[in-house]
C-alpha atoms as a PDB file:
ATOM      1  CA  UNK A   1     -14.320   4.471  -5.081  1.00  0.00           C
ATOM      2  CA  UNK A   2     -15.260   4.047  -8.333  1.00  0.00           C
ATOM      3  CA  UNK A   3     -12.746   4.078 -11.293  1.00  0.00           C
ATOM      4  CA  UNK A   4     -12.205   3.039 -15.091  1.00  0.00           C
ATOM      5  CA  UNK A   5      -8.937   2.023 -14.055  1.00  0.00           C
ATOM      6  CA  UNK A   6      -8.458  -1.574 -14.432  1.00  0.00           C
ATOM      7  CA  UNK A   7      -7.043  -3.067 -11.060  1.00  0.00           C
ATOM      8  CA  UNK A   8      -4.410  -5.562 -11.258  1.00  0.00           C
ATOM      9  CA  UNK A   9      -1.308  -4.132  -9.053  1.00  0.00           C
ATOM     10  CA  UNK A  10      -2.492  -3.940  -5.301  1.00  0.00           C
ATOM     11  CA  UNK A  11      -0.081  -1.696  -3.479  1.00  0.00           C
ATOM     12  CA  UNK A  12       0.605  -2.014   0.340  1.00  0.00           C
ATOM     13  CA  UNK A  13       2.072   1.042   2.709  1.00  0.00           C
ATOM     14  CA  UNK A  14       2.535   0.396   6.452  1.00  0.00           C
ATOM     15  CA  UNK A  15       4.762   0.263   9.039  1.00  0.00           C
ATOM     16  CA  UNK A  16       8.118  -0.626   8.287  1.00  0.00           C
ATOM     17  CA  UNK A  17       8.904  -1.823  12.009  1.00  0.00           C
ATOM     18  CA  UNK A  18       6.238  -3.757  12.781  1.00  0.00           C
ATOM     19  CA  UNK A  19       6.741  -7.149  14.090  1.00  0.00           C
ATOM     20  CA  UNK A  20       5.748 -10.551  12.889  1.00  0.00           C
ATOM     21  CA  UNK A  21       3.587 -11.262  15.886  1.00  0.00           C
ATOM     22  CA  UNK A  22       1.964  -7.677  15.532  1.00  0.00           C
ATOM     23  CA  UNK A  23      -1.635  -7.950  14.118  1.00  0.00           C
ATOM     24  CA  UNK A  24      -1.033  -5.248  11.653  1.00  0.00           C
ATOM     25  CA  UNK A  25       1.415  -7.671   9.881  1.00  0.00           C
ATOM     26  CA  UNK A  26      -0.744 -10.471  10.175  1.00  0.00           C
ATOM     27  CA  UNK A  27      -3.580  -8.086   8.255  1.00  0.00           C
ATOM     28  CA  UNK A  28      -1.185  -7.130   5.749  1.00  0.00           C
ATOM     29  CA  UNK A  29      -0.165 -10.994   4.712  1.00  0.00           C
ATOM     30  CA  UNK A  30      -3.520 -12.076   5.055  1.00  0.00           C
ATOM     31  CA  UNK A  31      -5.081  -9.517   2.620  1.00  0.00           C
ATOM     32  CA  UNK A  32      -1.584 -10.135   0.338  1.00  0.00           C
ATOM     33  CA  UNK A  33      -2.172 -14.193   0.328  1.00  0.00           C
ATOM     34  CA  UNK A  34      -6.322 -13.839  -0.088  1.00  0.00           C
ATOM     35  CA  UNK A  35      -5.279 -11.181  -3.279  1.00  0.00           C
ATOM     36  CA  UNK A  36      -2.560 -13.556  -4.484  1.00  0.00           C
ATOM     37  CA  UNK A  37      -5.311 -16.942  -4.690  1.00  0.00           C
ATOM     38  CA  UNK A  38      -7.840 -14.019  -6.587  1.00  0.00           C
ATOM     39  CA  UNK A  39      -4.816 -13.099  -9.438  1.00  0.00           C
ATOM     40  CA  UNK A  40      -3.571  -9.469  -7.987  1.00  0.00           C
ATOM     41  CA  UNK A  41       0.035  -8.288  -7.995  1.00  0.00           C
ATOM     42  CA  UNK A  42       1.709  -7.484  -4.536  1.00  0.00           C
ATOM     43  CA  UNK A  43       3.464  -4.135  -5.143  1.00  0.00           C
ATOM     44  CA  UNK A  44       5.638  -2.646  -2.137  1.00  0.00           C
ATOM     45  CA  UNK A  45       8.754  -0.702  -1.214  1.00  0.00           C
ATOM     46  CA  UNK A  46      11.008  -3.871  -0.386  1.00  0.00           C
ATOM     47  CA  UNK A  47      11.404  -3.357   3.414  1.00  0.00           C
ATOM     48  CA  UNK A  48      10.505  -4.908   6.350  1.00  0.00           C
ATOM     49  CA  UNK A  49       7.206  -4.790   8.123  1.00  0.00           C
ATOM     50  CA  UNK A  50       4.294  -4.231   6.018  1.00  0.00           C
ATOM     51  CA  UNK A  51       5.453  -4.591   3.436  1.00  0.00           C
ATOM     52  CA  UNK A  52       7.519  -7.860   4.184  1.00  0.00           C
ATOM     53  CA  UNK A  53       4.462  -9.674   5.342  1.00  0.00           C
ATOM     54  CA  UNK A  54       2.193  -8.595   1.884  1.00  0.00           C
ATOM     55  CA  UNK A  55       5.486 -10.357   0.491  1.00  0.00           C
ATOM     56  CA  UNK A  56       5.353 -13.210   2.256  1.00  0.00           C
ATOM     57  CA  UNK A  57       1.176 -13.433   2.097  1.00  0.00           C
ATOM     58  CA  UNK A  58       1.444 -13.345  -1.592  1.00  0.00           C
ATOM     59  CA  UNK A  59       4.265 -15.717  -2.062  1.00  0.00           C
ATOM     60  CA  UNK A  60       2.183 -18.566   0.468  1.00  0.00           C
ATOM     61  CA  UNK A  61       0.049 -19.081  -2.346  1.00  0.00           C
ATOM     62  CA  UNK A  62       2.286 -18.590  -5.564  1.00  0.00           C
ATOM     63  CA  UNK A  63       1.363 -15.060  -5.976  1.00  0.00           C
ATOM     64  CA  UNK A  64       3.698 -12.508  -7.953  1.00  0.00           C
ATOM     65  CA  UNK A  65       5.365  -9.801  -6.166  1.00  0.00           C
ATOM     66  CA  UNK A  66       7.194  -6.324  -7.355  1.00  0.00           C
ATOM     67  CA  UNK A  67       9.474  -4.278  -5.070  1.00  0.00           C
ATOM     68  CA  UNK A  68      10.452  -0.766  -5.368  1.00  0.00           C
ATOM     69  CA  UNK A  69      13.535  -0.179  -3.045  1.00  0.00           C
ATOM     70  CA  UNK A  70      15.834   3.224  -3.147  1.00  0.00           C
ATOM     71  CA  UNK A  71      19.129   1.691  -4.471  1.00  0.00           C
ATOM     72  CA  UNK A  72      21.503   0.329  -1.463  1.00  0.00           C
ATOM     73  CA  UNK A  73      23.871   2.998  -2.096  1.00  0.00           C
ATOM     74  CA  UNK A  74      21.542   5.860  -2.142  1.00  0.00           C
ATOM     75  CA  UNK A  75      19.719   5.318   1.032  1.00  0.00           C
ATOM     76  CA  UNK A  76      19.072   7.782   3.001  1.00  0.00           C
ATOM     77  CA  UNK A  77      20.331   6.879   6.853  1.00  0.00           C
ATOM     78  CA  UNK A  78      19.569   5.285   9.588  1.00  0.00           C
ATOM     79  CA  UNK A  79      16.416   6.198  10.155  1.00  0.00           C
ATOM     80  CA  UNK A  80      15.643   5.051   6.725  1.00  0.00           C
ATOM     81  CA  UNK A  81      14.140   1.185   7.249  1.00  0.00           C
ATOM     82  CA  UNK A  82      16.142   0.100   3.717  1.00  0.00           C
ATOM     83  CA  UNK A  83      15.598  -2.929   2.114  1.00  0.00           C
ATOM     84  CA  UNK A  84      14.832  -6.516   3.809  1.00  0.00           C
ATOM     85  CA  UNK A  85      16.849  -8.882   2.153  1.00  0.00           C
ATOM     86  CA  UNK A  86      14.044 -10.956   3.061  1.00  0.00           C
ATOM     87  CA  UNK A  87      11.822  -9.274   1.275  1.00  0.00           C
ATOM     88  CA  UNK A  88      14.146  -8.352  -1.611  1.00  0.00           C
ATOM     89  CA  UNK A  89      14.766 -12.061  -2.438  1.00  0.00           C
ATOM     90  CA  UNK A  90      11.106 -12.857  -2.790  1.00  0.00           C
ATOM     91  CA  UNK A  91      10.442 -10.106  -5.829  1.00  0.00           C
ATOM     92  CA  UNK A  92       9.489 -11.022  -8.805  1.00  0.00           C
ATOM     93  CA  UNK A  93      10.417  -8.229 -10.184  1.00  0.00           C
ATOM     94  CA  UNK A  94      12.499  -4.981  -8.471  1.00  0.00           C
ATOM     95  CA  UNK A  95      12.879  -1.848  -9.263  1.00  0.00           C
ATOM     96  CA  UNK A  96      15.595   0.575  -7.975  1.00  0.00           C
ATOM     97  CA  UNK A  97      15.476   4.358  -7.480  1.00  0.00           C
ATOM     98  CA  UNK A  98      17.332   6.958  -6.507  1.00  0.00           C
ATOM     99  CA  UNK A  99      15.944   8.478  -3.441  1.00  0.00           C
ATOM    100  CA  UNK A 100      12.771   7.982  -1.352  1.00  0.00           C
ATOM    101  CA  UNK A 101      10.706  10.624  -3.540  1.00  0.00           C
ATOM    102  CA  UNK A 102      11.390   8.642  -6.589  1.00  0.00           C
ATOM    103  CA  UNK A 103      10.281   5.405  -5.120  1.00  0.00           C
ATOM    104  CA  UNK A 104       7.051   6.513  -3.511  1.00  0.00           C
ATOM    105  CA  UNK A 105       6.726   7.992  -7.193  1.00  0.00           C
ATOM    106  CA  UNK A 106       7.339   5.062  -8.873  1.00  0.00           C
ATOM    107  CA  UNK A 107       4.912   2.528  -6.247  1.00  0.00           C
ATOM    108  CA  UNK A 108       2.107   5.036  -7.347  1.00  0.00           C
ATOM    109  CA  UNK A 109       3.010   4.451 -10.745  1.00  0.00           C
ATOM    110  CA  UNK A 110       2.576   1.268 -10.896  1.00  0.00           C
ATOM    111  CA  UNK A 111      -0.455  -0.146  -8.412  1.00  0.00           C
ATOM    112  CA  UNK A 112      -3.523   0.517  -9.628  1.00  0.00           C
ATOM    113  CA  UNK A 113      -5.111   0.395  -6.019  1.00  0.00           C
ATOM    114  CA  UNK A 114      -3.673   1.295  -2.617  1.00  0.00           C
ATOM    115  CA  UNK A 115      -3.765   0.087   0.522  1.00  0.00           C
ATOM    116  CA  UNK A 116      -2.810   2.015   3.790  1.00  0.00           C
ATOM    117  CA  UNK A 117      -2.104   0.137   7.064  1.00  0.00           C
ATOM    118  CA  UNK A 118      -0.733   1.715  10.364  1.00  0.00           C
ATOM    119  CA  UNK A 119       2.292   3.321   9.953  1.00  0.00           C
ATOM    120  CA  UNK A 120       4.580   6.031  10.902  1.00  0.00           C
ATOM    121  CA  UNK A 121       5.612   8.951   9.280  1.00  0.00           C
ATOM    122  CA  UNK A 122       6.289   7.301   6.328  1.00  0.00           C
ATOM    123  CA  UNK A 123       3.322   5.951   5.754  1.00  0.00           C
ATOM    124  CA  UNK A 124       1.215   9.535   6.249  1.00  0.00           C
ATOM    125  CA  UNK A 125       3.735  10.612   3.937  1.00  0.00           C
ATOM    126  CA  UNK A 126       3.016   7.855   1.472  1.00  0.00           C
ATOM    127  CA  UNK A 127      -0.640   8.063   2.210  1.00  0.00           C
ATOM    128  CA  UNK A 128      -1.298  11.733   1.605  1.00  0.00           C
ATOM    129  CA  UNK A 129       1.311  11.406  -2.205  1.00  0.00           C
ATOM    130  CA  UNK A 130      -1.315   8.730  -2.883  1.00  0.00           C
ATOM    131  CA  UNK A 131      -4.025  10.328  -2.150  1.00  0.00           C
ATOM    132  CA  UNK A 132      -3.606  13.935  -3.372  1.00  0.00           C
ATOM    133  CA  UNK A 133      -3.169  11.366  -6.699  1.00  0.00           C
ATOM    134  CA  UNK A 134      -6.102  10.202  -6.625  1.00  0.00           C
ATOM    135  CA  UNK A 135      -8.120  12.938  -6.295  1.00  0.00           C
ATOM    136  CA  UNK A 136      -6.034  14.637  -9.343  1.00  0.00           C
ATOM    137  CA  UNK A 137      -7.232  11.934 -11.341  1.00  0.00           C
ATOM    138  CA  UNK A 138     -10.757  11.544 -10.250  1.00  0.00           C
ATOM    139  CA  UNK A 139     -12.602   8.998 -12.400  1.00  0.00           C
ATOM    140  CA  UNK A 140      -9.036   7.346 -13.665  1.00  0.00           C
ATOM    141  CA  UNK A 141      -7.945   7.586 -10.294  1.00  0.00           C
ATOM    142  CA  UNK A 142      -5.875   4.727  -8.114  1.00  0.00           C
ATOM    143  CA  UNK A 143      -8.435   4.069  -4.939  1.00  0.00           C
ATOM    144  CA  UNK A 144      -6.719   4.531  -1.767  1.00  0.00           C
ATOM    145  CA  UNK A 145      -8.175   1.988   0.694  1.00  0.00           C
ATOM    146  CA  UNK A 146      -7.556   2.330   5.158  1.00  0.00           C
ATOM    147  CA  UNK A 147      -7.283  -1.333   6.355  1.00  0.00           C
ATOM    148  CA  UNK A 148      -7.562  -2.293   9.701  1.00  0.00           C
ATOM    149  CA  UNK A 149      -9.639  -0.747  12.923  1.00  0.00           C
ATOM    150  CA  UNK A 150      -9.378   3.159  13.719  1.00  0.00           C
ATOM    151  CA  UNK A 151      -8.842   4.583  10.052  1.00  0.00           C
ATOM    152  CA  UNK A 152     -12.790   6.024   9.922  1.00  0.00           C
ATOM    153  CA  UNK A 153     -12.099   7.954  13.537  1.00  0.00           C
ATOM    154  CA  UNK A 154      -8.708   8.908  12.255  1.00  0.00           C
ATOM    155  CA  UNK A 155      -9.866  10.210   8.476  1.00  0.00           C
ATOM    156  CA  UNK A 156     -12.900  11.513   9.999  1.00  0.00           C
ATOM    157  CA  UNK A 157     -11.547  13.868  12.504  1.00  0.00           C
ATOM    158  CA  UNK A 158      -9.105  14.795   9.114  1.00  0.00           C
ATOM    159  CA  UNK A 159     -11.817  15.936   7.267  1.00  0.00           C
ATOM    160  CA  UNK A 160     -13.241  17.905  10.054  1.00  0.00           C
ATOM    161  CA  UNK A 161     -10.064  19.874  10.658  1.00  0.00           C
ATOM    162  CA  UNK A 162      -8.707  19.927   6.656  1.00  0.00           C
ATOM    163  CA  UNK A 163     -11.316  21.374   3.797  1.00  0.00           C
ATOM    164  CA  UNK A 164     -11.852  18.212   2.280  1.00  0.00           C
ATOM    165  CA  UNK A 165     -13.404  18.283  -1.165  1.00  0.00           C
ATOM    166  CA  UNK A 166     -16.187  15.545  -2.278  1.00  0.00           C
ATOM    167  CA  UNK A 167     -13.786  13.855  -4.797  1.00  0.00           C
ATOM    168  CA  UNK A 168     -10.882  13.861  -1.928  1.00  0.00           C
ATOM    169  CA  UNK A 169     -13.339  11.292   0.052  1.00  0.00           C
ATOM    170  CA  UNK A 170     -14.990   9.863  -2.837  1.00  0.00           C
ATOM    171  CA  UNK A 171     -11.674   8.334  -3.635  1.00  0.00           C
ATOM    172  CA  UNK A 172     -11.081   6.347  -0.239  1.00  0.00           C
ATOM    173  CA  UNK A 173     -12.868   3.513   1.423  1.00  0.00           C
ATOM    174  CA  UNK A 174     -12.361   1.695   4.630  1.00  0.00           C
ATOM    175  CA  UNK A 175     -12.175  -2.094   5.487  1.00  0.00           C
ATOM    176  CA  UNK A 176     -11.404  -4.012   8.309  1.00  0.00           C
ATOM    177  CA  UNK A 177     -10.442  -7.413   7.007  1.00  0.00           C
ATOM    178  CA  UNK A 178      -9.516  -8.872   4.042  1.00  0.00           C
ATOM    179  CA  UNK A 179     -12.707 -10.156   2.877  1.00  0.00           C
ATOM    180  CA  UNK A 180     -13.853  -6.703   2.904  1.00  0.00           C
ATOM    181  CA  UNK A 181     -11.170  -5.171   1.036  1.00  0.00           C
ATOM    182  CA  UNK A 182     -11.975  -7.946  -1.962  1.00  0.00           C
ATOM    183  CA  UNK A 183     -15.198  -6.812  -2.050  1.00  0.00           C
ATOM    184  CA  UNK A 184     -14.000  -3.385  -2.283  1.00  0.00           C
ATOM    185  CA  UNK A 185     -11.588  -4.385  -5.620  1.00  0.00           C
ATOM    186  CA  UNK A 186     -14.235  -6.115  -7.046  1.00  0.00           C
ATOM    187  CA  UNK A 187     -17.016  -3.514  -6.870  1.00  0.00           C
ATOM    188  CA  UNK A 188     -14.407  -0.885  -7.978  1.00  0.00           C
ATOM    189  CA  UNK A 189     -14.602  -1.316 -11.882  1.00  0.00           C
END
């Protein structure tokens, strides 16, 4: 996972209908609040979910948090989960795109690091932009971290049926807590 990049922007991709009672959320706004108290950025697409409760974790403990949301009146439909005004009114700073493209464009743009929690099909999608990223850049590149339990099964049975290239796994970790991904950020530079 090693990179010259220096990491300041921590972004978060998950599931955009997961619950506040749902561990994954509680993951997500524990790793957001215990990055907030070390000086990292919260950077996520301004929905609900995931990326609510890295909001929320960040904001607990004064942290700074960027949005990128596709513009109200350019979302896509209802199977789109749009922006939380929840979330929306806790950004520091937002940024509005055009379409969905454009915003998963512009999140990888800006984090210097991400991190992938469960998730739907937005999230592979987000996951594999990411990483295929990454691995373009290799050496400069963003690391892409799996947080929570079943990622190593998951990625491993991946690279078993994909042909994975060295630098395509060199560029990934896996953690299960937030402790671990902090040691991860620190020992990435």
């Amino acid at each position: 996972m090693k990179t010259t990049k220096i990491i300041k922007r921590i972004g978060f991709f998950g599931d955009g209908v997961v619950s506040e009672n749902d561990a994954t959320f509680k993951l997500a706004y524990n790793c957001a609040k215990l990055f907030a108290e070390n000086g990292y950025i919260t950077v996520n697409g301004g929905g609900p979910g995931v990326m609510l409760a890295s909001s929320l974790g960040a904001k607990e403990v004064g942290g700074k948090v960027e949005l990128v949301v596709v513009a109200e009146k350019d979302e896509p439909g209802k199977n789109y989960e749009g922006q939380s005004k929840k979330n929306v009114v806790l950004a520091d700073k937002l940024y509005e795109e055009k379409n969905y493209d454009n915003r998963i464009h512009k999140l990888s743009e800006l984090a210097d690091v991400f991190l992938i929690f469960k998730g739907g099909t937005g999230t592979i999608a987000e996951m594999g932009y990411v990483w295929s990223v990454a691995k373009f850049n290799y050496g400069k590149h963003e690391p892409v971290i799996f947080v929570g339990r079943g990622w190593k099964c998951v990625i491993s049975k991946l690279a078993r049926f994909l042909s994975l290239e060295d630098k395509e796994v060199n560029v990934i970790e896996f953690a299960k807590n937030p402790k671990e991904v902090l040691k991860l950020l620190k020992s990435a530079n």
